[in-house]
C-alpha atoms as a PDB file:
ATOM      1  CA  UNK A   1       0.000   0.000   0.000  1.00  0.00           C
ATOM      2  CA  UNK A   2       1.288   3.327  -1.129  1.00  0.00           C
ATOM      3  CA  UNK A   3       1.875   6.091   1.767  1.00  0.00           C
ATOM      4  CA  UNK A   4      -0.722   9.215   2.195  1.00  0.00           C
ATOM      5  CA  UNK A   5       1.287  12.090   1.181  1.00  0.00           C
ATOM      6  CA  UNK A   6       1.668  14.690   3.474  1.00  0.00           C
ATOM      7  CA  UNK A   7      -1.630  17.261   3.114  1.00  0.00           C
ATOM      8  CA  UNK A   8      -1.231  20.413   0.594  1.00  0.00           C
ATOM      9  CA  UNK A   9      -1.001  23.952   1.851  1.00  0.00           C
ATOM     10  CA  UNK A  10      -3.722  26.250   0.244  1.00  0.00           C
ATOM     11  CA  UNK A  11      -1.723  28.757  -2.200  1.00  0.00           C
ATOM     12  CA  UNK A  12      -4.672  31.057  -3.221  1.00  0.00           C
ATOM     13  CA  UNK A  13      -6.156  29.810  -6.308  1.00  0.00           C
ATOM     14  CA  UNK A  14      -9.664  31.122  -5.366  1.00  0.00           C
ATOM     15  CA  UNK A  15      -8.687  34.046  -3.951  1.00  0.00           C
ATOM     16  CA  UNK A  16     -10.971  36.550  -3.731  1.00  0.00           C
ATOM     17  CA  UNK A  17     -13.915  33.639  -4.798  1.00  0.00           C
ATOM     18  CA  UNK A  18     -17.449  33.123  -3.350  1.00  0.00           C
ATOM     19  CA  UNK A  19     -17.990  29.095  -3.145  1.00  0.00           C
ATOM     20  CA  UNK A  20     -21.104  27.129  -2.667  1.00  0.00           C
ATOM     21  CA  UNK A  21     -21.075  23.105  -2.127  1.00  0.00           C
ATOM     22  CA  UNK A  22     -23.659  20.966  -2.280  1.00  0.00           C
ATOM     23  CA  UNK A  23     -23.283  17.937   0.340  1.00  0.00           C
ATOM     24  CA  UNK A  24     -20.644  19.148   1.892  1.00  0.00           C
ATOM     25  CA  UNK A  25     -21.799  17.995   5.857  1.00  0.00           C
ATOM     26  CA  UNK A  26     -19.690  15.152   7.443  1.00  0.00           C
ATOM     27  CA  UNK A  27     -16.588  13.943   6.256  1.00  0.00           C
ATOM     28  CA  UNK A  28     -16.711  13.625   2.795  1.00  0.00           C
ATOM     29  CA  UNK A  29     -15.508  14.949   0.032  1.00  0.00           C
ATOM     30  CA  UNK A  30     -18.282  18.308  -0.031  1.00  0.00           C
ATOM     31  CA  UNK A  31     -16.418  18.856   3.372  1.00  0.00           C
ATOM     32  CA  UNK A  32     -12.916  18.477   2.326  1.00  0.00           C
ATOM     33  CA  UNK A  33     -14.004  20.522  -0.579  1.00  0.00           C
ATOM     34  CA  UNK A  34     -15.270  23.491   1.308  1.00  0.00           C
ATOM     35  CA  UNK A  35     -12.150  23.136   3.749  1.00  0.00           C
ATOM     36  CA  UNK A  36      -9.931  23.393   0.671  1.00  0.00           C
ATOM     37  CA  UNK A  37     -11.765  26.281  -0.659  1.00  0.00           C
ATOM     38  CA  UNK A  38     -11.449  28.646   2.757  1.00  0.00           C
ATOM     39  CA  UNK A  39      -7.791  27.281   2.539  1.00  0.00           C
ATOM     40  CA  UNK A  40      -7.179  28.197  -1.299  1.00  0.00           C
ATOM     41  CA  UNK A  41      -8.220  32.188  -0.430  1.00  0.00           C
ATOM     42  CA  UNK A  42     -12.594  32.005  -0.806  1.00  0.00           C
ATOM     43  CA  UNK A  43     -13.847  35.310   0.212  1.00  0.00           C
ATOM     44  CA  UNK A  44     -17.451  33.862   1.250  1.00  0.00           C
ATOM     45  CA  UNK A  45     -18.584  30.269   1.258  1.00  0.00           C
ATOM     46  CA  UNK A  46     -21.822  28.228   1.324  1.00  0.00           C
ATOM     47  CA  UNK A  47     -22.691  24.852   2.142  1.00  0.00           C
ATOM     48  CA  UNK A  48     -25.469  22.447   1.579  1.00  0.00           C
ATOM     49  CA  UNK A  49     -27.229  19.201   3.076  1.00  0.00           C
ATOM     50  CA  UNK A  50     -30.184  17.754   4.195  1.00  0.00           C
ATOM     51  CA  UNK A  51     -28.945  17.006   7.531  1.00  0.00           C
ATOM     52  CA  UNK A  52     -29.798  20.029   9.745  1.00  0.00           C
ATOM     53  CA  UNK A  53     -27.415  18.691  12.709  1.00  0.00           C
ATOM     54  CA  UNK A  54     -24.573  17.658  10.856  1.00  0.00           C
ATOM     55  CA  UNK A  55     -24.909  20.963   8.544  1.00  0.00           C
ATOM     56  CA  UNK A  56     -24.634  23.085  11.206  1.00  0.00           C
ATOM     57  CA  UNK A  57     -21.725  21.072  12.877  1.00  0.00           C
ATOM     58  CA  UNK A  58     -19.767  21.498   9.445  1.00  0.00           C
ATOM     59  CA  UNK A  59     -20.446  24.919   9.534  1.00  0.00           C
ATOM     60  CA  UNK A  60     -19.098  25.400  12.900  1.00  0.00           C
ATOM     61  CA  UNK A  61     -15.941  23.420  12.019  1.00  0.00           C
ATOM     62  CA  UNK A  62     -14.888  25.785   8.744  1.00  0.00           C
ATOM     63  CA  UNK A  63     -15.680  29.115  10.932  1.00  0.00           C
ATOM     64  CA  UNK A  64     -12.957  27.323  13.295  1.00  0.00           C
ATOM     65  CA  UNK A  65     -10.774  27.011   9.879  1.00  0.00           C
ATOM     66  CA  UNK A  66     -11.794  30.449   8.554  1.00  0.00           C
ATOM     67  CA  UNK A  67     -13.092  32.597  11.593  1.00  0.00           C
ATOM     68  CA  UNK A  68     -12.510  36.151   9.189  1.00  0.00           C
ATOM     69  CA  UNK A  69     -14.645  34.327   6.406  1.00  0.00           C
ATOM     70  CA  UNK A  70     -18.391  34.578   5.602  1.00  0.00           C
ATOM     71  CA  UNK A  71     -19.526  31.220   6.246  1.00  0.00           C
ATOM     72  CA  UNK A  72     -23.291  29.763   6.068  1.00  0.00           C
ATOM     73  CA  UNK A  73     -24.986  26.617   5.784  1.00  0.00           C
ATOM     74  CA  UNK A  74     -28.444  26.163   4.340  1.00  0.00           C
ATOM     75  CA  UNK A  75     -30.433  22.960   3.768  1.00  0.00           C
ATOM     76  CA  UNK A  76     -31.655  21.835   0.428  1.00  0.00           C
ATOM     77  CA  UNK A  77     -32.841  18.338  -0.847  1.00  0.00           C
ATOM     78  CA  UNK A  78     -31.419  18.590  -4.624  1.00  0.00           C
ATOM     79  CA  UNK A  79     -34.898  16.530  -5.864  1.00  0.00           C
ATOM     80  CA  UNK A  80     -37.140  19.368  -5.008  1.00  0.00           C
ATOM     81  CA  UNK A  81     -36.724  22.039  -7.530  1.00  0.00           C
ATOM     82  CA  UNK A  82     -38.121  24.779  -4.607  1.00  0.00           C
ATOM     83  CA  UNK A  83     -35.457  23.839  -2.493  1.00  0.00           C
ATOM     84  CA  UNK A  84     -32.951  23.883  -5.439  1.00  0.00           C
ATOM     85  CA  UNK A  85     -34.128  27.162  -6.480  1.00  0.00           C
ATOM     86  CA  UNK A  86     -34.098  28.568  -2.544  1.00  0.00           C
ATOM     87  CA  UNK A  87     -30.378  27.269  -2.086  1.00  0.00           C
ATOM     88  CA  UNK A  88     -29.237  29.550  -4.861  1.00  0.00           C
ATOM     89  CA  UNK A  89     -31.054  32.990  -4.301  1.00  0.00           C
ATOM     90  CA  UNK A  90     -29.824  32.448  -0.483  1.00  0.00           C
ATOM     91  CA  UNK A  91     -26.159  31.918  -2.041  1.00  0.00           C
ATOM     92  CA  UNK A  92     -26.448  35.045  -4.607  1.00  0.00           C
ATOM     93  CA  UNK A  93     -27.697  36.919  -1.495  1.00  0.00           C
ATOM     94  CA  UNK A  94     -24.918  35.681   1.008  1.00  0.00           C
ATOM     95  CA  UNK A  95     -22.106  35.579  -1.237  1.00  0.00           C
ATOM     96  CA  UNK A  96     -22.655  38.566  -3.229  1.00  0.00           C
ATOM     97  CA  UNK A  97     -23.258  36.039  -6.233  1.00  0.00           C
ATOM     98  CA  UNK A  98     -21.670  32.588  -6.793  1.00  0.00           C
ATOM     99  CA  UNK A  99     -18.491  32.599  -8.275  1.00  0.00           C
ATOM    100  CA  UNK A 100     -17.597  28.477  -7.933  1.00  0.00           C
ATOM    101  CA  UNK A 101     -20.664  26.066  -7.332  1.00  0.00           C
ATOM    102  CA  UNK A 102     -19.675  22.693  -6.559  1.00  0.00           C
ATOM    103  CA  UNK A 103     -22.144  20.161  -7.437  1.00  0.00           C
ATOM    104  CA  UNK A 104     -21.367  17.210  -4.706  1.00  0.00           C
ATOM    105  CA  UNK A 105     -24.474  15.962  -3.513  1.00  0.00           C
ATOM    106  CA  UNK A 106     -25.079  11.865  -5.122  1.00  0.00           C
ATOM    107  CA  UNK A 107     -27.010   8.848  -4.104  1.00  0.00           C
ATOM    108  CA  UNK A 108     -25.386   5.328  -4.111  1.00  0.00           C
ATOM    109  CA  UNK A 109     -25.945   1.899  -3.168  1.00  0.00           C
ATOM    110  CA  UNK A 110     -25.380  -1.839  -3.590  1.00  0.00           C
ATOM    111  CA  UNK A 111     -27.781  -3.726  -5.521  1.00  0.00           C
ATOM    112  CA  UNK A 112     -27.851  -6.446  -8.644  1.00  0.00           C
ATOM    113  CA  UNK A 113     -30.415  -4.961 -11.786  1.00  0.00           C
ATOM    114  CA  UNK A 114     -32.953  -8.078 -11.299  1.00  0.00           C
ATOM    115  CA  UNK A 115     -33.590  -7.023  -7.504  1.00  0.00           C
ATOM    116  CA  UNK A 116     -33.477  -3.540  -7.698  1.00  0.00           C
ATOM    117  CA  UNK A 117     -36.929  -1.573  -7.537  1.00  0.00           C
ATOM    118  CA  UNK A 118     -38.384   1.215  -9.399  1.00  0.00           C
ATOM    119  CA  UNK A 119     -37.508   3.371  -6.224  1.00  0.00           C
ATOM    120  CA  UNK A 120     -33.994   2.150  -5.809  1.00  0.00           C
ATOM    121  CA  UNK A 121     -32.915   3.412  -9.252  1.00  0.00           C
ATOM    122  CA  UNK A 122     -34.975   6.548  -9.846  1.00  0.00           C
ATOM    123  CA  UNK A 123     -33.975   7.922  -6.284  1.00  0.00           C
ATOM    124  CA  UNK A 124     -30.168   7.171  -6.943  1.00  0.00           C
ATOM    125  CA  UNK A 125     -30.648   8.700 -10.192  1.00  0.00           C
ATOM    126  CA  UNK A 126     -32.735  11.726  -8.814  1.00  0.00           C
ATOM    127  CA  UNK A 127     -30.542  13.031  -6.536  1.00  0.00           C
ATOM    128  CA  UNK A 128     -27.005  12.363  -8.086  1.00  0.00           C
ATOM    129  CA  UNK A 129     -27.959  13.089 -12.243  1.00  0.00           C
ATOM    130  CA  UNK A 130     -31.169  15.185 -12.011  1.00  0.00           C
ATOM    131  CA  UNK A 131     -29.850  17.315  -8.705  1.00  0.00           C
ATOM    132  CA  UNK A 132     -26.980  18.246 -10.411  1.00  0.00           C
ATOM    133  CA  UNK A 133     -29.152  19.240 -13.295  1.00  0.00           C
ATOM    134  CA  UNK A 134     -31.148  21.389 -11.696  1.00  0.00           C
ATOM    135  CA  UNK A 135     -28.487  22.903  -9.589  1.00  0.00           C
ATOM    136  CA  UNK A 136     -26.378  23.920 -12.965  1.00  0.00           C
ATOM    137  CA  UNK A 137     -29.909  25.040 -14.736  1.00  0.00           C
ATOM    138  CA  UNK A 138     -30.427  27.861 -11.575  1.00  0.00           C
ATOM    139  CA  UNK A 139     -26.407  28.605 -11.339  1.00  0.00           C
ATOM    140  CA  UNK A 140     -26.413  29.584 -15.237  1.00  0.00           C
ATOM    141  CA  UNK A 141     -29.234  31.659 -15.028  1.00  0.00           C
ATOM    142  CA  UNK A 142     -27.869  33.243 -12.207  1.00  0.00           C
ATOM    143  CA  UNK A 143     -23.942  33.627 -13.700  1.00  0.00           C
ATOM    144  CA  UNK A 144     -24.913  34.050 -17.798  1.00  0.00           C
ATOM    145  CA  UNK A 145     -25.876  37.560 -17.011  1.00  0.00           C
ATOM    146  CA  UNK A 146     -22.806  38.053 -15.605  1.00  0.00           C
ATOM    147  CA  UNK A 147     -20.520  36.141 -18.331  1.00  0.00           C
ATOM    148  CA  UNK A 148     -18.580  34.417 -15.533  1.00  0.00           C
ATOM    149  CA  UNK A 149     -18.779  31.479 -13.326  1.00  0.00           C
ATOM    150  CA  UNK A 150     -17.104  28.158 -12.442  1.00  0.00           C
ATOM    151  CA  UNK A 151     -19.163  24.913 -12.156  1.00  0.00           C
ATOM    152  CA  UNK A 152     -17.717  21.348 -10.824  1.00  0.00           C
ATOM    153  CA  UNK A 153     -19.535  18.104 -11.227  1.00  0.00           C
ATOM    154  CA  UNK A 154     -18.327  15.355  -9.039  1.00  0.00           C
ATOM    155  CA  UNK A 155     -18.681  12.194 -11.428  1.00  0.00           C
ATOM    156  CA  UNK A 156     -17.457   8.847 -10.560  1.00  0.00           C
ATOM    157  CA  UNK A 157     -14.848   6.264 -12.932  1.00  0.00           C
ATOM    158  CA  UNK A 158     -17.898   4.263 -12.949  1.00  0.00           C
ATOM    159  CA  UNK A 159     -19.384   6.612 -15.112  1.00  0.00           C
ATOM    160  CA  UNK A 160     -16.812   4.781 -17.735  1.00  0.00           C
ATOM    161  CA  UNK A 161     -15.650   1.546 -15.995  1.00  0.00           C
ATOM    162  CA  UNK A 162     -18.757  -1.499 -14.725  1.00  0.00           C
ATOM    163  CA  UNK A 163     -18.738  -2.684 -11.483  1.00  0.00           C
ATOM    164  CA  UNK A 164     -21.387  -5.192 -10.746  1.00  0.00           C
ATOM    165  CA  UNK A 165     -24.380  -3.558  -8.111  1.00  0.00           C
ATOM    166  CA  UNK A 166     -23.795  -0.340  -9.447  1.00  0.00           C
ATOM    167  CA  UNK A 167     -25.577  -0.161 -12.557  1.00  0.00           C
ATOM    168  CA  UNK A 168     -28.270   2.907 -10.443  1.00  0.00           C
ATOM    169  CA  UNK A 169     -25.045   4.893  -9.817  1.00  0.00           C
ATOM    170  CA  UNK A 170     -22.751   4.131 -12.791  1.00  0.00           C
ATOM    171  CA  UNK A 171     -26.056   4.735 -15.003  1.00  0.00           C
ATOM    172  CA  UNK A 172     -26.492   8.352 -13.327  1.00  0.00           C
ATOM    173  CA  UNK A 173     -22.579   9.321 -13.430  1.00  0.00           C
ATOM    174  CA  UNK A 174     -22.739   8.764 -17.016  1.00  0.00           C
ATOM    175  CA  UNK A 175     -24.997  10.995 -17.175  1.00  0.00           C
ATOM    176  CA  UNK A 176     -23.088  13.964 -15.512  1.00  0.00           C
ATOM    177  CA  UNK A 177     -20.355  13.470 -17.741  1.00  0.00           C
ATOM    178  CA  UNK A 178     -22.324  13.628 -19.989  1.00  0.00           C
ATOM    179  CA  UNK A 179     -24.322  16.577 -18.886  1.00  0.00           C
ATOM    180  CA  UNK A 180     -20.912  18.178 -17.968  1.00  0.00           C
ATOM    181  CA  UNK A 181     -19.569  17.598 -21.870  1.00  0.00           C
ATOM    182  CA  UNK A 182     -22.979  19.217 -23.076  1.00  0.00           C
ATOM    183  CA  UNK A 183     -23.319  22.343 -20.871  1.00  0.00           C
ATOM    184  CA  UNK A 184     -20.233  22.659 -20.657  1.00  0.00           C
ATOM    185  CA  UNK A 185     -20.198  23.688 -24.039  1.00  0.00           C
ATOM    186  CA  UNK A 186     -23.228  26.004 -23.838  1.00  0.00           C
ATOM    187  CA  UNK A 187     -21.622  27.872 -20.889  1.00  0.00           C
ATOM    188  CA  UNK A 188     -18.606  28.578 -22.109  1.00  0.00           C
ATOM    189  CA  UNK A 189     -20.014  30.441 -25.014  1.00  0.00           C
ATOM    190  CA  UNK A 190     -20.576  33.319 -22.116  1.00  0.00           C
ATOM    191  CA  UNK A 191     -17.514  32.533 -20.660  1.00  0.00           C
ATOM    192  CA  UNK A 192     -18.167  30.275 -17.648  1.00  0.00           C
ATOM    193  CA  UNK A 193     -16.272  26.809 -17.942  1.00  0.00           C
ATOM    194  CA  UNK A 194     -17.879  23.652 -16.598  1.00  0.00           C
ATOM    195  CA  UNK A 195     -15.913  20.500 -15.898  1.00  0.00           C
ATOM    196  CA  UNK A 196     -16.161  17.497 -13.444  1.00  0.00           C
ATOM    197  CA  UNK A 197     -13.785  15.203 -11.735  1.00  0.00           C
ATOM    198  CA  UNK A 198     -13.796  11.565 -11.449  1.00  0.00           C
ATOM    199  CA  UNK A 199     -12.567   9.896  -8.548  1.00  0.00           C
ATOM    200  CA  UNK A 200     -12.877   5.863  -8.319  1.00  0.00           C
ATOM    201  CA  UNK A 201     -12.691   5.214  -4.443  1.00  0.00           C
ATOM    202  CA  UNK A 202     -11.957   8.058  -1.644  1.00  0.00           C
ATOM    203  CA  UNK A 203     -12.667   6.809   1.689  1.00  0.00           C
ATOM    204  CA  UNK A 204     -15.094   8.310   4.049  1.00  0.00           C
ATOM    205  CA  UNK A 205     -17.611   7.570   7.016  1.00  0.00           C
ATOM    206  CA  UNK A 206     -20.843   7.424   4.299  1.00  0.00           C
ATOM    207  CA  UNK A 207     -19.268   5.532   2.127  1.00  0.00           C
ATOM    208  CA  UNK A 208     -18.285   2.716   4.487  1.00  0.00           C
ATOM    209  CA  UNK A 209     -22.117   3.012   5.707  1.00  0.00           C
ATOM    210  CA  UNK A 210     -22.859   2.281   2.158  1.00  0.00           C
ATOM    211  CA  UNK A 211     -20.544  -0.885   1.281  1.00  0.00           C
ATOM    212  CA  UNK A 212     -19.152  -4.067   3.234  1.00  0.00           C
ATOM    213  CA  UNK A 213     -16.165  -2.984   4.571  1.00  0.00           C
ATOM    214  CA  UNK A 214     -14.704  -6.313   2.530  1.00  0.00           C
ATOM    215  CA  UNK A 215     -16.131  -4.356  -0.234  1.00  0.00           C
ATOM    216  CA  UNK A 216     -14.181  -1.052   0.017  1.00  0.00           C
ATOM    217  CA  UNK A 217     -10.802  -2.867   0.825  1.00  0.00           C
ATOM    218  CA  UNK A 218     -10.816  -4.840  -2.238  1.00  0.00           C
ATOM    219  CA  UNK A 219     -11.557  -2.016  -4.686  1.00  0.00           C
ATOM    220  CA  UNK A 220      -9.515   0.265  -2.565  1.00  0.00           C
ATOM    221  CA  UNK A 221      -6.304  -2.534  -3.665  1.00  0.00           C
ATOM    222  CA  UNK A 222      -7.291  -2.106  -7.272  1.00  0.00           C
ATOM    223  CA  UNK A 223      -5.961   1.181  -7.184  1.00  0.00           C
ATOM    224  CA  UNK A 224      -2.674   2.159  -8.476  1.00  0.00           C
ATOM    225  CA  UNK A 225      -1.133   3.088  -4.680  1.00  0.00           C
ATOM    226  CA  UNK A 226      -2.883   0.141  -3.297  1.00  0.00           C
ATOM    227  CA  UNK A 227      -4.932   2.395  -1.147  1.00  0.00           C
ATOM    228  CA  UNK A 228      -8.411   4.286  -1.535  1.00  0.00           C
ATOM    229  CA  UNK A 229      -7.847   8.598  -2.301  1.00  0.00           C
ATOM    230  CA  UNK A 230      -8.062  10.784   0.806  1.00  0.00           C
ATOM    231  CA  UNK A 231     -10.788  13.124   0.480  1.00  0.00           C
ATOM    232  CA  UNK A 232      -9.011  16.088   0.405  1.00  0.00           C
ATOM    233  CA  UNK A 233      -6.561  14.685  -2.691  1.00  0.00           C
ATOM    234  CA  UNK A 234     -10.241  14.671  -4.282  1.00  0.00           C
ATOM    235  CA  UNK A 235     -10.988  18.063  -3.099  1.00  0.00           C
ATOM    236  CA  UNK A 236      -7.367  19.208  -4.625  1.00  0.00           C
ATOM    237  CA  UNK A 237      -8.509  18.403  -8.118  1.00  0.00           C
ATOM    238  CA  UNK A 238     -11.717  20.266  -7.448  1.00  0.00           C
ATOM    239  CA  UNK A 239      -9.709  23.512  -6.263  1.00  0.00           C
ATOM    240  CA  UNK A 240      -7.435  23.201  -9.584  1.00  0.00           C
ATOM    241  CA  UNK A 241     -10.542  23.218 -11.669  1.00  0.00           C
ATOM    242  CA  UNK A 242     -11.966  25.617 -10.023  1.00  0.00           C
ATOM    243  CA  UNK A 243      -9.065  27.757 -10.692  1.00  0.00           C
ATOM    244  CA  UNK A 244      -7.727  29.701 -13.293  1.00  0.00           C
ATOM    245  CA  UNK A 245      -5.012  27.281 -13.797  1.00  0.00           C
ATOM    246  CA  UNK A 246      -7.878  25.644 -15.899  1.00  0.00           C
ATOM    247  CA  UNK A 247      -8.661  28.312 -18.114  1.00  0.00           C
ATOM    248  CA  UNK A 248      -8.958  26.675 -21.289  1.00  0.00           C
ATOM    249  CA  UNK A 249     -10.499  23.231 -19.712  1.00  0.00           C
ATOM    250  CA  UNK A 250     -14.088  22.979 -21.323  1.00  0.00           C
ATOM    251  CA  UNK A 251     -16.592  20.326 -20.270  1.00  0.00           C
ATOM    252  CA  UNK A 252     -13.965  17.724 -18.975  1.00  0.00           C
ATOM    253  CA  UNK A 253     -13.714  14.897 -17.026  1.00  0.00           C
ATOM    254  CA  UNK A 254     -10.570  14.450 -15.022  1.00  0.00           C
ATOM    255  CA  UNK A 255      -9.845  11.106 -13.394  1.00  0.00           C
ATOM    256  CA  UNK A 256      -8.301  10.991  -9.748  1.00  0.00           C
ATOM    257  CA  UNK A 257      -7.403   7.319 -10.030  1.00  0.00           C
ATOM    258  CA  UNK A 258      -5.885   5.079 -12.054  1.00  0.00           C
ATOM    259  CA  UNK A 259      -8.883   4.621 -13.770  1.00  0.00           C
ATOM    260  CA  UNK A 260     -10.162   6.023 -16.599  1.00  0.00           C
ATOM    261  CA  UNK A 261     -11.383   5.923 -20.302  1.00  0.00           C
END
């Protein structure tokens, strides 16, 4: 198993940037994501979740990290289009608009096609394809007028690789590459850039709620290092996309694995 390299300093690439992430309570990567953002510079962030306890802890923790920093938490279920539609006016308001909009929040589970139910695969695919359509339908119409903006999807290399019990979530991370590819392409005609990245396993506290723990570890030896990504080597790739380092990077997907098309 390959060592955990030592954790990046922040060296301002979204200085002077407002932030909003969806799913970023707990420990996952939306968290490690909104840490990295306070730490790359943000000027104001946002998170999301449907967890009113653990949203508010997470808040708590990043005005800890960031105590000079506008920070707010707000919940929103990504299936409801009011709550969608609430999340960003209260980020335009808090932020003074929404410079980088993270699009975190997914649904994911462990079951084989001929036992899954109707409800199994239309609520993974509800929250982690058709949330993160709706939440880049109300950013654009917010940042278009403006002619700038910065949207990440958070796909998944099962989006291009099969992985048996996964055909729900590889089925709906298709679809945000795809989706990313596609708007991507629209947005950047008034100059805002959408892109995703593609991790295959970074380990977390949902995640091994969601898997045997036999499970993880095998996958997690698949992996180049021989170990699963920390979240926050996840959250790095978000940050550089976010950034202007990735000027001229135009619905892509970028792979933080050894995996990839």
């Amino acid at each position: 198993m390959g060592a955990v390299p030592d954790y990046v300093a922040g060296h301002g690439l979204l200085k002077g940037r407002s932030v909003l992430v969806t799913a970023a309570a707990g420990k996952g990567i939306g968290f490690a994501t909104a840490r990295r953002a306070l730490e790359e510079g943000a000027r104001a962030l946002m998170i999301s979740d449907i967890h009113e306890g653990r949203t508010e802890a997470a808040v708590a923790a990043l005005r800890d990290i960031a105590p000079n920093v506008p920070i707010s938490g707000k919940l929103c279920n990504v299936t409801q289009e009011a709550e969608v539609q609430a999340l960003i006016a209260a980020a335009e308001d808090s932020l003074g608009g929404i410079d980088v909009l993270v699009n975190n929040a997914g649904l994911g589970g462990l079951k084989p096609v001929a036992e899954m139910t109707d409800a199994e695969w239309t609520s993974v695919l509800d929250v982690t394809l058709n949330g993160t359509f709706r939440m880049t339908r109300a950013a654009l119409n917010r940042m278009i007028p403006r002619k700038k903006g910065v949207i990440v999807n958070n796909a998944s290399v099962l989006g291009w690789r099969a992985q048996k019990g996964q055909a729900h979530y590889a089925a709906a991370k298709a679809g945000v590459m795809a989706l990313t590819r596609c708007s991507g392409l629209e947005a950047a005609e008034h100059g805002i850039r959408i892109n995703a990245v593609s991790p295959s396993i970074a380990m977390h506290d949902f995640l091994k709620r969601s898997a045997p723990a036999e499970f993880l570890d095998a996958l997690a030896a698949q992996e180049a290092f021989g170990r699963a990504a920390e979240v926050w080597e996840v959250a790095n790739v978000i940050m550089f996309l976010a950034s202007d380092y990735a000027s001229y990077m135009v619905g892509e997907v970028v792979s933080v694995s050894s995996q990839h098309a």
